[in-house]
C-alpha atoms as a PDB file:
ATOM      1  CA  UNK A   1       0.000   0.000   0.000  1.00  0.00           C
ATOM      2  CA  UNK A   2       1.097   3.338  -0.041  1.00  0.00           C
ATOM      3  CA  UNK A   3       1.556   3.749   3.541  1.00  0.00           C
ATOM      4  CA  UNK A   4       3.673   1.073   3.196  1.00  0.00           C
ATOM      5  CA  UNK A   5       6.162   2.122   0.867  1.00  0.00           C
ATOM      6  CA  UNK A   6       7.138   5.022   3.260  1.00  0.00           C
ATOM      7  CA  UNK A   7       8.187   2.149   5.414  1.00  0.00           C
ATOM      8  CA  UNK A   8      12.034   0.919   5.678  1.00  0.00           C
ATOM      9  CA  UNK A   9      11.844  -3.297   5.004  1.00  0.00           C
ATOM     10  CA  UNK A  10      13.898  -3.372   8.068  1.00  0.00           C
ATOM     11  CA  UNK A  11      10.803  -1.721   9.829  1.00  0.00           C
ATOM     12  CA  UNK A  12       8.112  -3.623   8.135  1.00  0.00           C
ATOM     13  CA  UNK A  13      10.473  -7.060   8.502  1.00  0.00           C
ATOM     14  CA  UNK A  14      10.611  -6.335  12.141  1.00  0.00           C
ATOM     15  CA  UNK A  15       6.560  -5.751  12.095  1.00  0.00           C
ATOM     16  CA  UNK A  16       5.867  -9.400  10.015  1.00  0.00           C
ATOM     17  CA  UNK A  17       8.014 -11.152  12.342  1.00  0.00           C
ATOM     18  CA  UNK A  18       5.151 -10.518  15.101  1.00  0.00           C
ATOM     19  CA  UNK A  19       2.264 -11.534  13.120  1.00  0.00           C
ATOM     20  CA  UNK A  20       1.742 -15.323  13.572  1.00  0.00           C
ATOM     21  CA  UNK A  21       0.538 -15.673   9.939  1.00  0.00           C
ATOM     22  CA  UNK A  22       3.417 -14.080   8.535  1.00  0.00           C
ATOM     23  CA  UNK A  23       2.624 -11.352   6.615  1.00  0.00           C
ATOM     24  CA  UNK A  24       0.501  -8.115   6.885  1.00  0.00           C
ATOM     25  CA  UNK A  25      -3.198  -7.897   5.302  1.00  0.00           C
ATOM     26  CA  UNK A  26      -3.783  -6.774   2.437  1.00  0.00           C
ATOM     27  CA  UNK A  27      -6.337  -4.162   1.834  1.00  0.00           C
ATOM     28  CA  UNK A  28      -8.898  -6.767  -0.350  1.00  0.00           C
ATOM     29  CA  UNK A  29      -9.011  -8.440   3.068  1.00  0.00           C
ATOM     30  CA  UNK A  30      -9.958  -5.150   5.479  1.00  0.00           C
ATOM     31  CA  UNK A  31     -12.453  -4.583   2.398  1.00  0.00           C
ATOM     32  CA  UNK A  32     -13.784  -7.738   3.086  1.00  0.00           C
ATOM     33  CA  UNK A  33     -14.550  -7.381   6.770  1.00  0.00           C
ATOM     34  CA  UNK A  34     -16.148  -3.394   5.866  1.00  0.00           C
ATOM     35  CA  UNK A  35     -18.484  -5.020   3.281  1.00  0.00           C
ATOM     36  CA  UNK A  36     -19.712  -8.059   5.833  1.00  0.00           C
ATOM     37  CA  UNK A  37     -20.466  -5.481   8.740  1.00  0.00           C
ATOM     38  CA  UNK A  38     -22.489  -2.949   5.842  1.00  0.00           C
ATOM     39  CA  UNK A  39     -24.099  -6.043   4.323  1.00  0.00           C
ATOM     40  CA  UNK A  40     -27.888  -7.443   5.610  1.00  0.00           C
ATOM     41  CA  UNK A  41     -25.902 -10.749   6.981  1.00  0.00           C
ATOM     42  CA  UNK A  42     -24.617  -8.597   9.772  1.00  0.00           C
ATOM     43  CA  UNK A  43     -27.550  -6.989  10.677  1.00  0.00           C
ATOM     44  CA  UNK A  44     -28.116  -8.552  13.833  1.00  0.00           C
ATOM     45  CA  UNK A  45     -24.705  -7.744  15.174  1.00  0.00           C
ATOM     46  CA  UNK A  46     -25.134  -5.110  18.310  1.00  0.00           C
ATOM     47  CA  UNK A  47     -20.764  -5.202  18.791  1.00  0.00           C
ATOM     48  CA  UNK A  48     -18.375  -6.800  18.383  1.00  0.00           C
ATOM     49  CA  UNK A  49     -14.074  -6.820  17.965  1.00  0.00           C
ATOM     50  CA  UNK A  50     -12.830  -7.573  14.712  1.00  0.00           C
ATOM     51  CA  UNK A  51      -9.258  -8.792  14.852  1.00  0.00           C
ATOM     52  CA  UNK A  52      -7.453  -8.444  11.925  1.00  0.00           C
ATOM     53  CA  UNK A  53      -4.262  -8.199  12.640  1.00  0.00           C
ATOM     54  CA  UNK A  54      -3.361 -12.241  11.378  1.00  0.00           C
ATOM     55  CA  UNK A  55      -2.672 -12.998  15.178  1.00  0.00           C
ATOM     56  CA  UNK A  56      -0.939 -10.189  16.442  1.00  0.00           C
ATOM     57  CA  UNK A  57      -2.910  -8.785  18.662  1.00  0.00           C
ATOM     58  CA  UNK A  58      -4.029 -12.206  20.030  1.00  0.00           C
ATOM     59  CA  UNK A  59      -0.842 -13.785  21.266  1.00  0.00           C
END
C-alpha cells in the first residue's frame, strides 16, 4: 500500500516477524470485513471486535 512504501523493510520485517501468519493484510481483506459489517448478513450484530491483525494482537 502506499503507507507502506514510506516504510524501511527493516521496519516492516521487524513488524511481520510478530504476526503469527506471517505477513501483513492486504487491503482486499480489510475490504472484506467493511463489506460483511455494511451487508444485511450482519444486521443482527449489536458489537463486536474484529481482529485483523493475522494474530498479532491475540498472542
Amino acid at each position: 500500500t502506499e503507507l507502506l512504501k514510506q516504510v524501511s523493510k527493516e521496519t516492516i520485517d521487524y513488524m511481520v516477524a510478530k504476526i503469527p501468519m506471517g505477513r501483513v493484510g492486504t487491503p482486499e481483506e480489510v475490504a472484506a470485513l467493511v463489506a460483511w459489517l455494511a451487508s444485511d448478513e450482519c444486521s443482527f450484530t449489536t458489537g463486536a471486535v474484529h481482529d485483523l491483525s493475522g494474530g498479532r494482537a491475540t498472542y
